[in-house]
N, C-alpha and C. Protein backbone atom coordinates (compact mmCIF):
# COMPACT_ATOMS: atom_id res chain seq x y z
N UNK A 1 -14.67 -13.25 57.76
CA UNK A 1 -14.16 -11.92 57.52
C UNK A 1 -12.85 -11.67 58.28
N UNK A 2 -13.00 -11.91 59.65
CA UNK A 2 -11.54 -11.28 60.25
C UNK A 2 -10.38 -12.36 59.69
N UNK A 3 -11.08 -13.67 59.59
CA UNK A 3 -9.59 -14.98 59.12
C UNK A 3 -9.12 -14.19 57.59
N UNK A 4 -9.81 -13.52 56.68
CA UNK A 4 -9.39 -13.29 55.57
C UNK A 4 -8.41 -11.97 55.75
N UNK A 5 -8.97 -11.04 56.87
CA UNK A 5 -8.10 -10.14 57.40
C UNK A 5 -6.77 -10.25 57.95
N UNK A 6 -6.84 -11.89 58.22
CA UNK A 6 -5.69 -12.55 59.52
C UNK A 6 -4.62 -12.78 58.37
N UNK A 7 -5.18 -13.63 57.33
CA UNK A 7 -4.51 -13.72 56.20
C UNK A 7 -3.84 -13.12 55.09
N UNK A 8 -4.61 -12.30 55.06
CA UNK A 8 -3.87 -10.82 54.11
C UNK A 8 -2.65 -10.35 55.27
N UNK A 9 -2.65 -9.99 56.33
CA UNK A 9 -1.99 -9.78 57.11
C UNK A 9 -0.63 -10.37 56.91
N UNK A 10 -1.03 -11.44 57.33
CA UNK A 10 0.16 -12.58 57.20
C UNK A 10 0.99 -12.29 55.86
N UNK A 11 0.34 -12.29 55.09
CA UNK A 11 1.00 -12.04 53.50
C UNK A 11 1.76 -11.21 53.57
N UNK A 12 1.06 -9.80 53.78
CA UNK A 12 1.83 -8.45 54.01
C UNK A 12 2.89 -8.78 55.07
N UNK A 13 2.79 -9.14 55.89
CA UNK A 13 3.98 -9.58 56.99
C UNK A 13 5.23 -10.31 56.27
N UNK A 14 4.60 -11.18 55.61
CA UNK A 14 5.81 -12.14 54.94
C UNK A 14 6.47 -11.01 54.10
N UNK A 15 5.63 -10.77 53.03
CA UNK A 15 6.70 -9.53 52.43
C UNK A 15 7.48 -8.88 52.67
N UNK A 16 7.03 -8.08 54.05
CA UNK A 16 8.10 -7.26 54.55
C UNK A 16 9.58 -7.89 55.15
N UNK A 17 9.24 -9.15 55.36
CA UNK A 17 10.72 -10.09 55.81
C UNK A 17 10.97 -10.22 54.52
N UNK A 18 10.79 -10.76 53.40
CA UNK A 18 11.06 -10.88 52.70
C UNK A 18 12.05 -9.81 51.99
N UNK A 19 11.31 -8.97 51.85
CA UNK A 19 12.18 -7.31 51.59
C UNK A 19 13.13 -7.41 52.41
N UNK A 20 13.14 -7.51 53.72
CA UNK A 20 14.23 -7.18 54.64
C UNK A 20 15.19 -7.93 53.93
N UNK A 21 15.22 -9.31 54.03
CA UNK A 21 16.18 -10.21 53.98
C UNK A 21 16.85 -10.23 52.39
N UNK A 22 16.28 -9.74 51.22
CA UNK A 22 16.89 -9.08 50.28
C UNK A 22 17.76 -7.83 50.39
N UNK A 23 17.60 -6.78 50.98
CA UNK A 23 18.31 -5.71 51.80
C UNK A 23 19.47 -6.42 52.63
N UNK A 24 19.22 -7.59 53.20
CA UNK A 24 20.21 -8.06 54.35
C UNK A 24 21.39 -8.84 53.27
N UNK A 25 20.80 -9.00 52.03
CA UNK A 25 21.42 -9.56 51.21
C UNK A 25 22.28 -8.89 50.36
N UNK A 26 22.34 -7.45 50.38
CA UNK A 26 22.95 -7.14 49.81
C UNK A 26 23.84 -6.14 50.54
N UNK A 27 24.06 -6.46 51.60
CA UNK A 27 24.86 -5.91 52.68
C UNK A 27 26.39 -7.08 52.72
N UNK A 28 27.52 -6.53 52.35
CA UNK A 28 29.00 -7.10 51.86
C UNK A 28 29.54 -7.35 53.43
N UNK A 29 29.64 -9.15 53.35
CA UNK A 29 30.25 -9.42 54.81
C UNK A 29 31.42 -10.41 54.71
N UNK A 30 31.84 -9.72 53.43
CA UNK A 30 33.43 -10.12 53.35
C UNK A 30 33.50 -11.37 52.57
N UNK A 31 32.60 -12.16 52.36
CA UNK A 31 31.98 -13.54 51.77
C UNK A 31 31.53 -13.19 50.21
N UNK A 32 31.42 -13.90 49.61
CA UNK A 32 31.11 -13.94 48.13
C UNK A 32 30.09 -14.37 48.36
N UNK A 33 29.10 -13.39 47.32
CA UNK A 33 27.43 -13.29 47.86
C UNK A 33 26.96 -12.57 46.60
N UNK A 34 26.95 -13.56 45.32
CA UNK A 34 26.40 -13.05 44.09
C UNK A 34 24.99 -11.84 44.03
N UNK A 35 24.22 -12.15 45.68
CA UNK A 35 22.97 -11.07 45.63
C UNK A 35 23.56 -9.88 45.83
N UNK A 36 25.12 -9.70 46.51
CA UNK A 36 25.39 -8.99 46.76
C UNK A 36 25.27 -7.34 45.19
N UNK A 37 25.29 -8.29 43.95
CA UNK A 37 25.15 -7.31 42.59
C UNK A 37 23.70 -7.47 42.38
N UNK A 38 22.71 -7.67 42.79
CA UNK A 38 21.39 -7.85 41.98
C UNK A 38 21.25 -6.14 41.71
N UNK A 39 21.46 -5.04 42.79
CA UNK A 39 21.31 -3.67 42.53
C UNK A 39 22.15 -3.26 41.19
N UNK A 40 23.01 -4.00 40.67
CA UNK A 40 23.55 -2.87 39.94
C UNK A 40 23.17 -3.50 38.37
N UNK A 41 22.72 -2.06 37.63
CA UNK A 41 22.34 -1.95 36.69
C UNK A 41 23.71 -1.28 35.99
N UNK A 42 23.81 -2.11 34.70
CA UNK A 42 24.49 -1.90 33.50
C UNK A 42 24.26 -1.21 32.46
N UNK A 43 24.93 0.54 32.07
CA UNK A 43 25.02 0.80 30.96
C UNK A 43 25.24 0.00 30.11
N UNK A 44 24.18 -0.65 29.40
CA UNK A 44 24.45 -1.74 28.36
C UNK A 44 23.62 -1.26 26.93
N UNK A 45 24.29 -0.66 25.90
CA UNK A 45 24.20 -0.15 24.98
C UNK A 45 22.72 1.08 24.44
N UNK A 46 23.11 1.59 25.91
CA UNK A 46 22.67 3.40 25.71
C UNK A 46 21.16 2.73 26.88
N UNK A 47 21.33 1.33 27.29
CA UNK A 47 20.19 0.88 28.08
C UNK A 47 20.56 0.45 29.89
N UNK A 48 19.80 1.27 30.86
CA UNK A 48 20.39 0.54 32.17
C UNK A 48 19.72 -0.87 32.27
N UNK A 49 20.42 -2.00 32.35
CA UNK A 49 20.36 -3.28 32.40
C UNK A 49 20.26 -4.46 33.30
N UNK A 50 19.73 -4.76 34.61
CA UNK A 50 20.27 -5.47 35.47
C UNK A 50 21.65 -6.46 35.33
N UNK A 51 22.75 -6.48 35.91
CA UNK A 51 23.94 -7.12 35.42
C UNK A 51 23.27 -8.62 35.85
N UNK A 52 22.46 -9.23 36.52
CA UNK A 52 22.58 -10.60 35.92
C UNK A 52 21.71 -11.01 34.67
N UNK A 53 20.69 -9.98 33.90
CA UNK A 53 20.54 -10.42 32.71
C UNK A 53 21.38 -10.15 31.88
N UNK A 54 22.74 -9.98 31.96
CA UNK A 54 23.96 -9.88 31.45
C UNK A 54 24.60 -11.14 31.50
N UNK A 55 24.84 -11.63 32.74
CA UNK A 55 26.12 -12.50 32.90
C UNK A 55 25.88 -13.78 33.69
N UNK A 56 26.51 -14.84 33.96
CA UNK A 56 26.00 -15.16 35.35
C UNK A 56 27.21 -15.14 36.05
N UNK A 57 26.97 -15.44 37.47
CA UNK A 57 27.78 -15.35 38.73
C UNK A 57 28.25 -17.11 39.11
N UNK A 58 29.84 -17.12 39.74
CA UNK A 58 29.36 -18.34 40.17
C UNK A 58 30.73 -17.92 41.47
N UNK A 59 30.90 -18.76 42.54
CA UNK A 59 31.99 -18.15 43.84
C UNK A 59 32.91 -19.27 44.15
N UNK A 60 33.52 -19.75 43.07
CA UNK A 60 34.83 -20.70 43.28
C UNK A 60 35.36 -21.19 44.47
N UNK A 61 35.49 -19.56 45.44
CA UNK A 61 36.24 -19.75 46.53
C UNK A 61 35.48 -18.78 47.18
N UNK A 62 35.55 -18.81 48.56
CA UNK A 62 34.83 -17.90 49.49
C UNK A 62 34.78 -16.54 49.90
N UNK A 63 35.74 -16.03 48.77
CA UNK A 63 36.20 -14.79 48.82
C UNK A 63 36.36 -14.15 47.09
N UNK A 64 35.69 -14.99 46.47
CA UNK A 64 35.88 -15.05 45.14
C UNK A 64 34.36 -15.13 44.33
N UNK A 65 33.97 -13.86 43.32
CA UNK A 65 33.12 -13.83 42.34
C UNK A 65 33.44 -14.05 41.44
N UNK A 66 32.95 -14.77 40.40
CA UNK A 66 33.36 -14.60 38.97
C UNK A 66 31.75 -14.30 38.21
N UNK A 67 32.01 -13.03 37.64
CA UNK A 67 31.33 -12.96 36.82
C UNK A 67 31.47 -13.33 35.04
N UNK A 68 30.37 -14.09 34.19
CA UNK A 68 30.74 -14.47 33.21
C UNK A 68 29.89 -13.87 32.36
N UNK A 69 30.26 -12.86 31.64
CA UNK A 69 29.66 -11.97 30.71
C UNK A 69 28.71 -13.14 29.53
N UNK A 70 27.54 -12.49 29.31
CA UNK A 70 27.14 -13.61 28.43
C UNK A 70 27.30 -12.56 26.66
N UNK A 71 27.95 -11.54 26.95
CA UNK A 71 28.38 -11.00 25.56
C UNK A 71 29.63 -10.02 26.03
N UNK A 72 30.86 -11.01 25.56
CA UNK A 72 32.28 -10.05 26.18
C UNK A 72 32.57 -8.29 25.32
N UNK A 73 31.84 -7.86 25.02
CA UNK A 73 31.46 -6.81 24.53
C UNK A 73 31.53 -5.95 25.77
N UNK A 74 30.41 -6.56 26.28
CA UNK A 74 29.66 -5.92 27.98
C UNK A 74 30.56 -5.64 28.96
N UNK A 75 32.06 -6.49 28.85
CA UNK A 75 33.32 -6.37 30.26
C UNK A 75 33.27 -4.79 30.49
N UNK A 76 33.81 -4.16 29.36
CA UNK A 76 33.94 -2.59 29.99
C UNK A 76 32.75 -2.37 30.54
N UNK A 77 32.19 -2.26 30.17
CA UNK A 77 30.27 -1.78 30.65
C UNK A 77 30.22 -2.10 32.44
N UNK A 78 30.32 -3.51 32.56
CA UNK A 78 30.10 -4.32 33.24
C UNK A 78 30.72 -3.64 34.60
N UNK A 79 32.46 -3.90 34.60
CA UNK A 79 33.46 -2.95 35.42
C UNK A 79 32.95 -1.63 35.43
N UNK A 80 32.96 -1.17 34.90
CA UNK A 80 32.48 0.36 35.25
C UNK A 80 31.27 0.31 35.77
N UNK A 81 30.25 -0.16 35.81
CA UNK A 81 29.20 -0.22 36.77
C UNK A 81 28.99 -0.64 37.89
N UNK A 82 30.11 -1.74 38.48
CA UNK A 82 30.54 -2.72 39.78
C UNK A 82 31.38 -0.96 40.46
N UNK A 83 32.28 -0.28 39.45
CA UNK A 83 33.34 0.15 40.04
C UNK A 83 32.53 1.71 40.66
N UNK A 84 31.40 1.82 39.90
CA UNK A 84 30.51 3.03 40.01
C UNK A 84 29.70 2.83 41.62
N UNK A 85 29.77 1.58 41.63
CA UNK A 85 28.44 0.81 42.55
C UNK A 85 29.13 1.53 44.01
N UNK A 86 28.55 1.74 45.14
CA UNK A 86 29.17 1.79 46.46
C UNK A 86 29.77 0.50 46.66
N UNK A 87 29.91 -0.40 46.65
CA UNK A 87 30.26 -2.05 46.90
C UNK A 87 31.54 -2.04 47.24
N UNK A 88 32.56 -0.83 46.65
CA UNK A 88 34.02 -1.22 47.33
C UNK A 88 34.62 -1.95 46.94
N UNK A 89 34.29 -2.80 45.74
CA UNK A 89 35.00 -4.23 45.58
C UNK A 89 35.80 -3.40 44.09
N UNK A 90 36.99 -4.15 43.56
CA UNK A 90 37.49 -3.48 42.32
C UNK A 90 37.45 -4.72 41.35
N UNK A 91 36.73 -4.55 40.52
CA UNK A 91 36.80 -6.08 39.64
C UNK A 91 38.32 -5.92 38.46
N UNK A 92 38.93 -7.26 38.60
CA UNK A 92 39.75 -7.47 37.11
C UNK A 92 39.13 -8.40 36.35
N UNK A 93 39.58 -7.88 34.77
CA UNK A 93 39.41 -8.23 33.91
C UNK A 93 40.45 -9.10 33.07
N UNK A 94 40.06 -10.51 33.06
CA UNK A 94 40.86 -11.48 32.00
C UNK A 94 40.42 -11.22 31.27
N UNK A 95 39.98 -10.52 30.04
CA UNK A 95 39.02 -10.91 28.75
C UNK A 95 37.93 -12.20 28.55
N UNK A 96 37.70 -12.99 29.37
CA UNK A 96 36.83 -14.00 29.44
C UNK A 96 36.15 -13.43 30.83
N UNK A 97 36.33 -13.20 31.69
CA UNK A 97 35.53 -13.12 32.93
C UNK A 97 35.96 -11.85 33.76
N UNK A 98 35.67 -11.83 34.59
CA UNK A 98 35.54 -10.90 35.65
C UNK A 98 35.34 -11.15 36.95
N UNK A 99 36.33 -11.37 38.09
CA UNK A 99 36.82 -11.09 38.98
C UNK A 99 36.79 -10.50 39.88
N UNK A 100 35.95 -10.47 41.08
CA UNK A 100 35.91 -9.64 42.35
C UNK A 100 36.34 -10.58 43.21
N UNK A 101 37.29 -9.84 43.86
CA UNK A 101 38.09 -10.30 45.13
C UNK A 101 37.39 -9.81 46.05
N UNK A 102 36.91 -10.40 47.37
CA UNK A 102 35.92 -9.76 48.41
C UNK A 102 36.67 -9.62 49.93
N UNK A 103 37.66 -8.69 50.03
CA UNK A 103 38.54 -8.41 50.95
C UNK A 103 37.86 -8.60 52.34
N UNK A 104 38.57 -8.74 53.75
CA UNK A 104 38.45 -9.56 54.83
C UNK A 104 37.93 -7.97 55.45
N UNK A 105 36.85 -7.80 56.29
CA UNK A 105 36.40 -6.72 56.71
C UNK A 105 37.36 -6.44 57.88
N UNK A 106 37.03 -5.22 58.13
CA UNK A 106 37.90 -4.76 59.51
C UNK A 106 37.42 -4.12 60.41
N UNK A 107 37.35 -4.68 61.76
CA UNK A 107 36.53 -4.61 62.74
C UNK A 107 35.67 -3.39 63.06
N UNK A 108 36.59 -2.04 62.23
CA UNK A 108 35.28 -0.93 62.28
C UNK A 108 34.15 -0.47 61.23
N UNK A 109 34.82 -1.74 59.64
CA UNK A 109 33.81 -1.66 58.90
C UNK A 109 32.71 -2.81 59.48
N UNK A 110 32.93 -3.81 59.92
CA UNK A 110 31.85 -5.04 60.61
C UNK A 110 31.25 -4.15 61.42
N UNK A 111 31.28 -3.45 62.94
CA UNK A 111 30.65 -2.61 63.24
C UNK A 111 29.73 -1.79 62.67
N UNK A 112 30.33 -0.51 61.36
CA UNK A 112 29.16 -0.18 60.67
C UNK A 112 27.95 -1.24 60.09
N UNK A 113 28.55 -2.47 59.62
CA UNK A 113 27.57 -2.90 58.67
C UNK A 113 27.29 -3.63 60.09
N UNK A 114 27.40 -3.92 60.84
CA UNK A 114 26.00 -4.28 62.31
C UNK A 114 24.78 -3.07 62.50
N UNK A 115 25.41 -1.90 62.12
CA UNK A 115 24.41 -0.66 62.33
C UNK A 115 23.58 -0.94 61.45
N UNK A 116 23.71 -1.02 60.36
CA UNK A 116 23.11 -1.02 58.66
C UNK A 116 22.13 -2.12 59.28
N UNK A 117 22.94 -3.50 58.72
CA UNK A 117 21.73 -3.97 59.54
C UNK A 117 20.34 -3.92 60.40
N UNK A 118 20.97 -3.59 61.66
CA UNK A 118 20.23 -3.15 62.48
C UNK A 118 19.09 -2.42 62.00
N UNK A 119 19.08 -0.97 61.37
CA UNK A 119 18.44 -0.23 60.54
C UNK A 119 17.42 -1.20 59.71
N UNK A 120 17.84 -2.06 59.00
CA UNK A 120 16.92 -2.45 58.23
C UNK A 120 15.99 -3.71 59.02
N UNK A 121 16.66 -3.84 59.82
CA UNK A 121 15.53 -4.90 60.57
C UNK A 121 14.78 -4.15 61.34
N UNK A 122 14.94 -3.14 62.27
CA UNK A 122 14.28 -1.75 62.53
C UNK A 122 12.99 -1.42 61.28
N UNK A 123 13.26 -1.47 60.22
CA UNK A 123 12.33 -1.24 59.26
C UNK A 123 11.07 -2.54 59.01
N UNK A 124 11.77 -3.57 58.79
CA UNK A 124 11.22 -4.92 58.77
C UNK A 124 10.12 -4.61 60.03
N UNK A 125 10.57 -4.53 60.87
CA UNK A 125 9.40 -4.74 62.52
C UNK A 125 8.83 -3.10 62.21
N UNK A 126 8.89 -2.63 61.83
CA UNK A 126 8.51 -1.09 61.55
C UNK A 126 7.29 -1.37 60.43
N UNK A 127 7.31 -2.25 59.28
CA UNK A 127 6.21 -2.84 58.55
C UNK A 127 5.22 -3.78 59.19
N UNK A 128 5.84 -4.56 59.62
CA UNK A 128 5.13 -5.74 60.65
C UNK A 128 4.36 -4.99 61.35
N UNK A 129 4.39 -3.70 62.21
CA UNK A 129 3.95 -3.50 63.42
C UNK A 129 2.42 -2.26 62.16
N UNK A 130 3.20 -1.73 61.20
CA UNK A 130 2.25 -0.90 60.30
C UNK A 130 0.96 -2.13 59.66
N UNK A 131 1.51 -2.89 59.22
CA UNK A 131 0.50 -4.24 58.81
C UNK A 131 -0.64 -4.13 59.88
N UNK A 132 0.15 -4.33 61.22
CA UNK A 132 -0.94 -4.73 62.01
C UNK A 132 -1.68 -3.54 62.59
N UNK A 133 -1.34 -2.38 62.66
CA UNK A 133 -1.66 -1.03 63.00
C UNK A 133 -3.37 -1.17 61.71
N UNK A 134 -2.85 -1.52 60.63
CA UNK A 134 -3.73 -1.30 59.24
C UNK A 134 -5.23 -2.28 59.13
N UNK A 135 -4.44 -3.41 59.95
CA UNK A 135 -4.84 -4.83 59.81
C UNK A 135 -6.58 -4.82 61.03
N UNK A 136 -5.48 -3.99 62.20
CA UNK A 136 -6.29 -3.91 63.47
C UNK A 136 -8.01 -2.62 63.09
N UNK A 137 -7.11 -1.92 62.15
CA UNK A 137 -8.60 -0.76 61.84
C UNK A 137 -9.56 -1.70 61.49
N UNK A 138 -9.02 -2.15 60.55
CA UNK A 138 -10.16 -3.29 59.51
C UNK A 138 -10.84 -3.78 60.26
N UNK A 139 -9.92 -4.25 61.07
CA UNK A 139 -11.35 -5.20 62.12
C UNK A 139 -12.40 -4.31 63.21
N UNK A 140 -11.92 -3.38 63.23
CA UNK A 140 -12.91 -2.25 63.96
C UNK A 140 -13.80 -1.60 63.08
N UNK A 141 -13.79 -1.69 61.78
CA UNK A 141 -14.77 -1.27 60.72
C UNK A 141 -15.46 -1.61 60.89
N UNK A 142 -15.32 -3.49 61.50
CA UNK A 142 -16.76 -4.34 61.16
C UNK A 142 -17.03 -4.20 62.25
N UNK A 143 -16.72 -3.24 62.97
CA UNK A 143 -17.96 -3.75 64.37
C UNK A 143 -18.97 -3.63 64.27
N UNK A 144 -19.78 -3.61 63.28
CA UNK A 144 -21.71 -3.48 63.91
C UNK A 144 -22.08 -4.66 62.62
N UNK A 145 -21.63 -4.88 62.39
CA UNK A 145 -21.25 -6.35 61.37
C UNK A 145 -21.28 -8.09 61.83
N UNK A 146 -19.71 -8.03 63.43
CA UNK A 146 -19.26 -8.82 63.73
C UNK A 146 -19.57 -8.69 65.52
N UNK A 147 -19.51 -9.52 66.15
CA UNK A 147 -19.84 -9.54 67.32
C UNK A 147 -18.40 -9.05 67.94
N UNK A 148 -18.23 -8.37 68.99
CA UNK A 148 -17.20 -7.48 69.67
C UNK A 148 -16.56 -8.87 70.47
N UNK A 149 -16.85 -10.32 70.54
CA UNK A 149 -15.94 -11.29 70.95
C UNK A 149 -14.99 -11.57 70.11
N UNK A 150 -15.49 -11.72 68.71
CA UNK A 150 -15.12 -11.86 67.29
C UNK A 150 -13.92 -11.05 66.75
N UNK A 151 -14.08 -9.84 67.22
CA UNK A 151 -13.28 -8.72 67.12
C UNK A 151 -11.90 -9.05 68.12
N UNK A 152 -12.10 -8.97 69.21
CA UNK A 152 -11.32 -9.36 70.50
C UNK A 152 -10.35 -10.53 70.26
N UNK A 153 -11.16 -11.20 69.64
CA UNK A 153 -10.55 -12.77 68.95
C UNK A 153 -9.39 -12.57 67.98
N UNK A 154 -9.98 -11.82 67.45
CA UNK A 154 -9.35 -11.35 65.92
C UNK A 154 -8.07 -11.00 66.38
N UNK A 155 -8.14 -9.65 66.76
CA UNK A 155 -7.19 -8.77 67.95
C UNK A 155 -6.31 -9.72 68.68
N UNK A 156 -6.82 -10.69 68.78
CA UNK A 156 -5.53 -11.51 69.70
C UNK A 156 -4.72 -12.05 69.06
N UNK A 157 -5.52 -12.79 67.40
CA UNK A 157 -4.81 -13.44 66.65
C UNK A 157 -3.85 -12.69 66.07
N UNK A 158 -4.00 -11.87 65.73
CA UNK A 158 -3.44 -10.62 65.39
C UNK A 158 -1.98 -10.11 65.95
N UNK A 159 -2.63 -9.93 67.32
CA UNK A 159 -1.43 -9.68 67.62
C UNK A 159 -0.25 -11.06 67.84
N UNK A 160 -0.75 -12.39 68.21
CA UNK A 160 0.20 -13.51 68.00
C UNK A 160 0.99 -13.50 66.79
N UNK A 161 0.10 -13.20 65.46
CA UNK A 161 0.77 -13.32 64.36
C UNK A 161 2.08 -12.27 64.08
N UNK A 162 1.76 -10.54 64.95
CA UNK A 162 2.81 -9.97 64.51
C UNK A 162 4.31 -10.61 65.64
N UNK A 163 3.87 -11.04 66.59
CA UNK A 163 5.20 -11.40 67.72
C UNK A 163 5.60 -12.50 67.05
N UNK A 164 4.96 -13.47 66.24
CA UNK A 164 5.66 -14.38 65.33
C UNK A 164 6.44 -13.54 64.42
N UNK A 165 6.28 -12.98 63.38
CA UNK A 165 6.79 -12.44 62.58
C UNK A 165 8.18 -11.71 63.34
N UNK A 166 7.81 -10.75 64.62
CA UNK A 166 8.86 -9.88 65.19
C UNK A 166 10.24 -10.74 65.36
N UNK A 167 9.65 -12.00 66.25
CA UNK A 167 10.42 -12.73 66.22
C UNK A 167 11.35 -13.71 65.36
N UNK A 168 10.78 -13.63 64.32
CA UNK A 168 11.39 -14.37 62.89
C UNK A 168 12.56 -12.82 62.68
N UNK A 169 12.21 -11.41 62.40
CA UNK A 169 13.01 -10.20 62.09
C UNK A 169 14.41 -10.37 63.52
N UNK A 170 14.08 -10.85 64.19
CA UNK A 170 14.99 -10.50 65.19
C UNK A 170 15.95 -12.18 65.33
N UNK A 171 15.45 -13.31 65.08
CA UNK A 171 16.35 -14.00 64.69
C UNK A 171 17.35 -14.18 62.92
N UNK A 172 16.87 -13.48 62.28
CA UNK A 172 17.19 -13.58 61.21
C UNK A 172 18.25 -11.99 60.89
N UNK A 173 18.06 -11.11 62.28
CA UNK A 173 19.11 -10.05 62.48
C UNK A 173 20.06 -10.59 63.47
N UNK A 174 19.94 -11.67 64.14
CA UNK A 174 20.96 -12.38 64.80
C UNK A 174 21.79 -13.39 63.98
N UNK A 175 21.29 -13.71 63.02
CA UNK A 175 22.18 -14.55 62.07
C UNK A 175 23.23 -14.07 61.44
N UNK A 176 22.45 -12.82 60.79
CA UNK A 176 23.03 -11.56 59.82
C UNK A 176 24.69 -11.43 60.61
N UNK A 177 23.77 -10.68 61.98
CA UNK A 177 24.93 -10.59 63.08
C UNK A 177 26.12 -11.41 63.00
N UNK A 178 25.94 -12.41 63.36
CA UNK A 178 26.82 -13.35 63.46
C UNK A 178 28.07 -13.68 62.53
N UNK A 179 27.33 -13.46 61.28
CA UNK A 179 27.08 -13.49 59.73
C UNK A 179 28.89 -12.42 59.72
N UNK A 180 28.18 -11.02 60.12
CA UNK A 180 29.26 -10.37 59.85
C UNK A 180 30.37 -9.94 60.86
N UNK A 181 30.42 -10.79 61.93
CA UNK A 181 31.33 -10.57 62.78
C UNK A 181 32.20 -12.16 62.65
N UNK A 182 31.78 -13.05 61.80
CA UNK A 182 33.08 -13.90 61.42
C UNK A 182 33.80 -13.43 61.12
N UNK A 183 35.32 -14.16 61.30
CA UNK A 183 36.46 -13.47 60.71
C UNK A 183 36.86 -15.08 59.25
């Protein structure tokens, strides 16, 4: 009973990094970072659309998107939804593709997006710590069930598993870090 508790846990834990690091992904650090569009949805003929079941992405150069419409119909559509997006980026249009240039950040936009960050890994260990808040009742349900060593046991594993996890959120916000204070 508590290992199946330990395990669901774990799951729920992974998710929430998981989430994080999609969020961390779509945070603009001056780099060409196709996840950086998974949010934006395309007016695509009276329908909102995810733009990569539209197009695909590919990053030539390190500062360079190309998006490739898979119906050049979609370019206007397409631009106006990048240009709608918060993202900041301004796409051009050749008539075959589409173009985002991903300009060099400046030391007080890197700053904000360290905050942003921050925030969302704040959230990440904010799930982790709710998992185990959720995780820890469960095992106090069974007390007249499970022997109170069993429990204790549990409780320990428990808590090892969330300082693993904390610690995975807090190296993987040091990367980020790093991430966006290259120049």
């Amino acid at each position: 009973m508590i290992q199946d508790l330990l395990d669901d846990a774990e799951l729920r834990m992974d998710q929430g990094i998981e989430h994080m690091v999609g969020e961390f992904g779509t945070v603009r650090t001056g780099r060409a970072n196709p996840q950086i569009l998974h949010r934006i949805q395309v007016d695509y003929y009276g329908t909102k659309t995810p733009l990569q079941q539209l197009a695909t992405f590919s990053v030539p150069e390190p500062r360079l998107l190309v998006i490739q419409p898979f119906d050049k119909g979609s370019m206007g559509d397409i631009e106006k939804a990048i240009l709608e997006s918060d993202l900041g980026l301004s796409p051009s249009n050749d008539g075959q593709i589409i173009r985002l240039a991903f300009p060099a950040l400046t030391e007080e936009r890197r700053k904000e997006l360290i905050k942003v960050v921050r925030h969302q890994a704040e959230e990440g260990r904010i799930a982790v710590r709710h998992v185990r808040q959720n995780t820890k009742k469960h095992m106090e349900d069974l007390h007249g069930e499970i022997s109170d060593d069993d429990i204790t046991r549990g409780e320990k594993l428990l808590q090892e598993l969330t300082d693993r996890h904390t610690n995975r959120i807090d190296e993987l916000l040091s990367e980020k870090e790093k991430e966006l204070l290259e120049v």
